[in-house]
N, C-alpha and C. Protein backbone atom coordinates (compact mmCIF):
# COMPACT_ATOMS: atom_id res chain seq x y z
N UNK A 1 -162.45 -74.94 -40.77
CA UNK A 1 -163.36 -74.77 -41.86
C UNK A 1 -163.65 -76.14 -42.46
N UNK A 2 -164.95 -76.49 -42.39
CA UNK A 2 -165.23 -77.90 -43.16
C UNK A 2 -165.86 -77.88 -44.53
N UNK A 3 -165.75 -78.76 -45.26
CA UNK A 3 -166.35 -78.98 -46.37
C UNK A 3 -168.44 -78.68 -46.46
N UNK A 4 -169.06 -77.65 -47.02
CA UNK A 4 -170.10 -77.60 -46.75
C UNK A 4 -170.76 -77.24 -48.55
N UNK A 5 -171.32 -78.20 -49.28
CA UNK A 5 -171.73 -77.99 -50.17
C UNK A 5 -172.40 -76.86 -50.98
N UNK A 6 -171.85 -76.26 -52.25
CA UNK A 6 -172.75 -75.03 -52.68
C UNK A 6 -174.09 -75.40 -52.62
N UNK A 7 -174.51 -74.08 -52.22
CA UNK A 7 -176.21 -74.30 -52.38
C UNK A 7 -176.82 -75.00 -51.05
N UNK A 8 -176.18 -74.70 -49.83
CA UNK A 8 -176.55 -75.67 -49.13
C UNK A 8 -176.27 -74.89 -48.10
N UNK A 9 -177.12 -74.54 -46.83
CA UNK A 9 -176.53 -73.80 -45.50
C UNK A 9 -176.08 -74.94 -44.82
N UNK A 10 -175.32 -74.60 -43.78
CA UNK A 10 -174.61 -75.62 -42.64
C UNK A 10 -175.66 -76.23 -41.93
N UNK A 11 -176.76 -75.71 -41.68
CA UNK A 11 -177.61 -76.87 -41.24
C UNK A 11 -178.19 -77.71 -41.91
N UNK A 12 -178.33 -77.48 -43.10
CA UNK A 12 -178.95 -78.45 -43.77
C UNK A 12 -178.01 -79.48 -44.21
N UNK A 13 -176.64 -79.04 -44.52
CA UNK A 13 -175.77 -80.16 -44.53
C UNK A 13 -175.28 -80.67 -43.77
N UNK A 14 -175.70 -80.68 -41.89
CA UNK A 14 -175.35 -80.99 -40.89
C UNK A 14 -176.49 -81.95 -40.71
N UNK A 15 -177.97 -81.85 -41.22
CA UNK A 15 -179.32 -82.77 -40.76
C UNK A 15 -178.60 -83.91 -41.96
N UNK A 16 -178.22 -84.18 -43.42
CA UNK A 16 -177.94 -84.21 -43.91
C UNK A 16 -176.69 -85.68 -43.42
N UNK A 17 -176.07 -84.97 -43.09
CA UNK A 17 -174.47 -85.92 -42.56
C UNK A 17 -175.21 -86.98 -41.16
N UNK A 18 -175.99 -86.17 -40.29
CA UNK A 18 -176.42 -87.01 -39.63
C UNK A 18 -177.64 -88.11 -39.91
N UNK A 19 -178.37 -87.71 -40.94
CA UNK A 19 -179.55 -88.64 -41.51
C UNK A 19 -178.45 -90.15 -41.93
N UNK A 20 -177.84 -89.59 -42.48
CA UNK A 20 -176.55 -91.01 -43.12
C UNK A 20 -176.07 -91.67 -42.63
N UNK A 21 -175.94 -91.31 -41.38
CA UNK A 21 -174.69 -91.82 -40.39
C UNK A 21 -175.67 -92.64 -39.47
N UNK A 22 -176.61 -92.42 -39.31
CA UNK A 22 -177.71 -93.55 -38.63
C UNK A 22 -178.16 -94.51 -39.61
N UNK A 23 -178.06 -94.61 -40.90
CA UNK A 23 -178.24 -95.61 -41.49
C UNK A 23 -177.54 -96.86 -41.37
N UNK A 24 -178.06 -98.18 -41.86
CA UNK A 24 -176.97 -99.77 -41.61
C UNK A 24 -176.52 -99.45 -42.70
N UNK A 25 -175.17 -99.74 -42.69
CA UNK A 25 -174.22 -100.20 -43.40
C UNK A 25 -174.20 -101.39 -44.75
N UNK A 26 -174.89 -101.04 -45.44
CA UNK A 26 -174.85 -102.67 -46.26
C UNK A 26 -175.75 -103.52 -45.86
N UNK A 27 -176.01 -104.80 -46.00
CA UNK A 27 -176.74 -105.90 -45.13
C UNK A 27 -175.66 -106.78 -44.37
N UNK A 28 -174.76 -106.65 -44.09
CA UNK A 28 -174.22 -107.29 -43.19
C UNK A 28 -173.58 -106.32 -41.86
N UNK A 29 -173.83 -105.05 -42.16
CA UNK A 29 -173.51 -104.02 -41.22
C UNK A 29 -172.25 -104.28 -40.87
N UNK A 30 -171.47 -104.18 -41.43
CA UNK A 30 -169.65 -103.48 -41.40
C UNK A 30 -169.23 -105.81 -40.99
N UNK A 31 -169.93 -106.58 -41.12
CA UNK A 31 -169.52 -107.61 -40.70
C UNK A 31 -168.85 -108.81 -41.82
N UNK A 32 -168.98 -108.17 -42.95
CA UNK A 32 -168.50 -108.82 -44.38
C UNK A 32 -169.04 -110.09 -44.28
N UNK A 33 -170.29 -110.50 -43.35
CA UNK A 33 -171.35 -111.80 -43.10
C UNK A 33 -170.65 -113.07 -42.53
N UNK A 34 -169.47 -112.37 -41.90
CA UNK A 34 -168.85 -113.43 -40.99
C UNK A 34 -169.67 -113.34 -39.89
N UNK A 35 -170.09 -114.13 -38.89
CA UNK A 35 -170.27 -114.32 -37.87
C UNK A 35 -169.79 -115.30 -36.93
N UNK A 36 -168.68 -115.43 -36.23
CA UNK A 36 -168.34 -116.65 -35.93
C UNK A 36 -167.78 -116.49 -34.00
N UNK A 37 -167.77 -117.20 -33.32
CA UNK A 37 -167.25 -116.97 -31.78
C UNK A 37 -165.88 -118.04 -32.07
N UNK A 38 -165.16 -117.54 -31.54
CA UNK A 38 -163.62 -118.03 -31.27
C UNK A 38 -163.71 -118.13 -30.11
N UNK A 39 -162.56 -119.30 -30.23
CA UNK A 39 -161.91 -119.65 -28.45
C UNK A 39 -160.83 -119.25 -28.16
N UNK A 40 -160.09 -119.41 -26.62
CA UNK A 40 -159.10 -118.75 -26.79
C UNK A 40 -157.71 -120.02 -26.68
N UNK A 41 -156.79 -119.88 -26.79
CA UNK A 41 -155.82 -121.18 -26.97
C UNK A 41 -155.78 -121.35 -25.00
N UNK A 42 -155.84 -120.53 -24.79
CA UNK A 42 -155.95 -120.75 -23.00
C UNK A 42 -157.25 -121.67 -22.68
N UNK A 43 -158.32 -121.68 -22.72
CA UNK A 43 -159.61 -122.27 -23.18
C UNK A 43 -159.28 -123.57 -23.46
N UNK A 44 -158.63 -123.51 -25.36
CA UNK A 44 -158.78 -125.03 -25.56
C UNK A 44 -157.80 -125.73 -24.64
N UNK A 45 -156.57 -125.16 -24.26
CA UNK A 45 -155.88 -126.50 -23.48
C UNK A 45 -156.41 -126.77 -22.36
N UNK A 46 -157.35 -125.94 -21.61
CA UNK A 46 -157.61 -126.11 -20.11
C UNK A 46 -158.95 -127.37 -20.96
N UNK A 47 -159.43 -127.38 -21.98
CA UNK A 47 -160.29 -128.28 -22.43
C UNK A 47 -160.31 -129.40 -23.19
N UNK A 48 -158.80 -129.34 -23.30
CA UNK A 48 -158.70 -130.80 -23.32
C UNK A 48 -157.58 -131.77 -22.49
N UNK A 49 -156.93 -130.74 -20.86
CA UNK A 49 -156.79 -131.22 -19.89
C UNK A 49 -158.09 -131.66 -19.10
N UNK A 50 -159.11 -131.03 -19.26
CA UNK A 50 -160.63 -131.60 -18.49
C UNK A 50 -161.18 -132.61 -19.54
N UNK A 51 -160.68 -132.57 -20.46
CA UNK A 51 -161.34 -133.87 -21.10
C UNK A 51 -162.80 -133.11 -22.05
N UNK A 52 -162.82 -132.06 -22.21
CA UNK A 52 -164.12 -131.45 -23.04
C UNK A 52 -163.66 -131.67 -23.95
N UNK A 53 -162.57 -131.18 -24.88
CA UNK A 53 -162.43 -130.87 -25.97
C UNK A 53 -161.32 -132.07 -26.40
N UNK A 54 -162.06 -132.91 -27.34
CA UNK A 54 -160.75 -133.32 -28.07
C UNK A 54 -160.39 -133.20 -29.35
N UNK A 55 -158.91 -133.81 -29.73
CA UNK A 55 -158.25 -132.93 -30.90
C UNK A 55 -159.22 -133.64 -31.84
N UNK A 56 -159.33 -132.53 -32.81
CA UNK A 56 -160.21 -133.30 -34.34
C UNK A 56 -159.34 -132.87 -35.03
N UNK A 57 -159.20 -133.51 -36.27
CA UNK A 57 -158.65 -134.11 -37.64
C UNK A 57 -159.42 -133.42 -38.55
N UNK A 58 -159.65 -132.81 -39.76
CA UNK A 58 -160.74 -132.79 -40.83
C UNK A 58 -161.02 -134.67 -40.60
N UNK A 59 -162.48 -134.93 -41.57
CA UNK A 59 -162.94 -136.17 -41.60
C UNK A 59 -163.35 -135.94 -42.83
N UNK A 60 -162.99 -137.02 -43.62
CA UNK A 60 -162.77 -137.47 -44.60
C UNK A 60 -164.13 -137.90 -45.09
N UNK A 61 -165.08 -137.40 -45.97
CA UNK A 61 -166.26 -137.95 -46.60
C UNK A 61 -167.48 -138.11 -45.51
N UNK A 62 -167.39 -137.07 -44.28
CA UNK A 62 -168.49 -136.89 -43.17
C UNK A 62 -169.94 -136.47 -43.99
N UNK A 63 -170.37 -136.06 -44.94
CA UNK A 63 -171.36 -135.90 -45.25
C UNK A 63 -171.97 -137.80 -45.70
N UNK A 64 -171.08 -138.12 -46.88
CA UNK A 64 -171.61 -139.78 -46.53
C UNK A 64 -171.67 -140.23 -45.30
N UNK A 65 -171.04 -140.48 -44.50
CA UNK A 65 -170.52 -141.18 -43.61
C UNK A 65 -171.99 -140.86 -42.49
N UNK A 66 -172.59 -139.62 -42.45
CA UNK A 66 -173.28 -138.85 -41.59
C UNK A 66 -174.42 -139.68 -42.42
N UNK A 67 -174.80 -139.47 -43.52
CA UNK A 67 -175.94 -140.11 -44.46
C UNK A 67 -176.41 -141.64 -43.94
N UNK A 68 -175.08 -142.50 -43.50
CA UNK A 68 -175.10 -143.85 -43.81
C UNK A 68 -175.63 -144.26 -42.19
N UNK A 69 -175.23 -143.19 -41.17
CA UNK A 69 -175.10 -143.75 -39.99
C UNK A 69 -174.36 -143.97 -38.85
N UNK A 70 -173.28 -143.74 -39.75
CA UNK A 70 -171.81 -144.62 -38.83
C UNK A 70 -171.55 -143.13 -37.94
N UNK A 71 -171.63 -142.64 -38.46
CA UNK A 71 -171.26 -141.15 -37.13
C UNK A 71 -172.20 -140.46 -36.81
N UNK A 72 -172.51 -139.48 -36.09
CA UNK A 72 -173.10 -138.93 -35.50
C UNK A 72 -172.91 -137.05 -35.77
N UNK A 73 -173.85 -136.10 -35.78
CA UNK A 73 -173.44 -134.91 -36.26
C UNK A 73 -172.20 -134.20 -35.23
N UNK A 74 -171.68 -134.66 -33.56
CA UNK A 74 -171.28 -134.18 -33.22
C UNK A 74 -169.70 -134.65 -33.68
N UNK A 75 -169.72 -135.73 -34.25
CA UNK A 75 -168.44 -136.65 -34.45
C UNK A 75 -167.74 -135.63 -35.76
N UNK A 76 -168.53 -134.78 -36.60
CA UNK A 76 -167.33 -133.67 -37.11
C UNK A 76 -167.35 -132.63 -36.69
N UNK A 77 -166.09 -132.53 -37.15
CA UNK A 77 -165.61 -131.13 -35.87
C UNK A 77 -166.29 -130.04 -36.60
N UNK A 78 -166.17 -129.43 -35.41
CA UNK A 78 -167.18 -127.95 -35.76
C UNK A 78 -166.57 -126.91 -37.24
N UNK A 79 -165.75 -126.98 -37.74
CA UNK A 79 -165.15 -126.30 -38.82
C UNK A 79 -165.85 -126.93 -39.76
N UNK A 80 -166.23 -127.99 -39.76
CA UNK A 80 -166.47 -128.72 -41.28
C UNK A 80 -168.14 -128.47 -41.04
N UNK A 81 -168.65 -128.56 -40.36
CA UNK A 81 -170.06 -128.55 -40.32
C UNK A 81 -170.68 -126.98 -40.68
N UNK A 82 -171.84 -126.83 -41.36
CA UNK A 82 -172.19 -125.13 -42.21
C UNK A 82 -172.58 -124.37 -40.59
N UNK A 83 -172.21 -123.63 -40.33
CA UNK A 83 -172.49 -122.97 -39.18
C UNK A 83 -171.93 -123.59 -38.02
N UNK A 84 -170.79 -124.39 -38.39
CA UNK A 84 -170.45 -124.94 -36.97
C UNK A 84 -169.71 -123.94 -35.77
N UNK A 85 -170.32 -123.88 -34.34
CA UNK A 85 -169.61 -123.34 -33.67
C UNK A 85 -168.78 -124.08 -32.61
N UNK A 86 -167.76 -123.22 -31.99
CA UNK A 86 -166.64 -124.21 -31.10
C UNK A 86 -167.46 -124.63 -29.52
N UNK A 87 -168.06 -124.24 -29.60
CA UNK A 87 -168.88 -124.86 -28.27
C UNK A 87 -170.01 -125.79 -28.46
N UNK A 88 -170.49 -126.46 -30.12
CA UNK A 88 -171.48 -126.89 -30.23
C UNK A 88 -172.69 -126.39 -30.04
N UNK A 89 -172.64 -125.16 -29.80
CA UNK A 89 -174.05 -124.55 -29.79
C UNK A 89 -175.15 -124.98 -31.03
N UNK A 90 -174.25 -124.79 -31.99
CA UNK A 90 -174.99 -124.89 -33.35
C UNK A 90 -176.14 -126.31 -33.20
N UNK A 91 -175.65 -127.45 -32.48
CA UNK A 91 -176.07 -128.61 -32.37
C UNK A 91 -176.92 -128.59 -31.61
N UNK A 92 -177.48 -127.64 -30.52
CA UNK A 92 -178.24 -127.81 -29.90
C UNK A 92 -179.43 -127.35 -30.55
N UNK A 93 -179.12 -126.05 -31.19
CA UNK A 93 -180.56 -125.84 -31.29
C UNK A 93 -181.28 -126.24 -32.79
N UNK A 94 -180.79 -127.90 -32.83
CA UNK A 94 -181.18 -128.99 -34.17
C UNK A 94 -181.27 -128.39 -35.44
N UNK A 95 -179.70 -128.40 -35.42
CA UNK A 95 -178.90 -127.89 -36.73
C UNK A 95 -179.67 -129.24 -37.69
N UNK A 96 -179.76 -129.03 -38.92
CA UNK A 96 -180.18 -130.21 -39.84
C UNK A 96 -178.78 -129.78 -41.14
N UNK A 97 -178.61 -131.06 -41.56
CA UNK A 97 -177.93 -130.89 -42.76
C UNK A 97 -179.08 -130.43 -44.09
N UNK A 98 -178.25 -130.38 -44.95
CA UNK A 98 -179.39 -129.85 -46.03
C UNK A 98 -180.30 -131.21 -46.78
N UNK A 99 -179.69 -132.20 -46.86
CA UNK A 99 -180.26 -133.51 -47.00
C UNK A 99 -181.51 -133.92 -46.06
N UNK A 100 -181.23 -133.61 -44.72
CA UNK A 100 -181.93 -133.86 -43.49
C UNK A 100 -183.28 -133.22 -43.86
N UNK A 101 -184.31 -133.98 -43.69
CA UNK A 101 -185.95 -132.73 -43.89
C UNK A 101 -186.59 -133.70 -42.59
């Protein structure tokens, strides 16, 4: 026996349950507006025995530092950068800082 509202036949509270249940979720649809791809620790060591991946540090004042010249956008690691992803994707498809126009 399920819950079926007074005033209400079972089909209509069956079109009802299903009208809802096809709706999105919020605006981030059940994703709390994370979006992010992870690697796996198997991954990073095989990548930085091949020499892809090396270890980064946080960097210290990369938004000046990025401003002035002296580095380059790939030179901070992908955590610190707004949308950074672990494969650099983000960089390809000419990420701009917010300064950058």
């Amino acid at each position: 026996m399920e819950y079926i509202p007074s005033g209400m036949t079972k089909e209509q509270w069956k079109k009802i349950k299903d009208k809802e249940s096809k709706k999105k979720v919020g605006k981030f649809d059940g994703t709390s507006g994370m979006q992010f791809r992870s690697r796996s620790f198997e991954d990073f060591q095989k990548g930085r025995e091949d020499g892809r991946y090396k270890y980064n540090m946080p960097m210290e004042f990369a938004a000046e530092k990025l401003k002035k010249g002296i580095i380059k956008p790939e030179d901070i690691p992908y955590m610190q950068r707004k949308g950074g992803m672990a494969d650099d994707s983000d960089l390809k498809k000419k990420f701009k800082f917010p300064w950058q126009k």
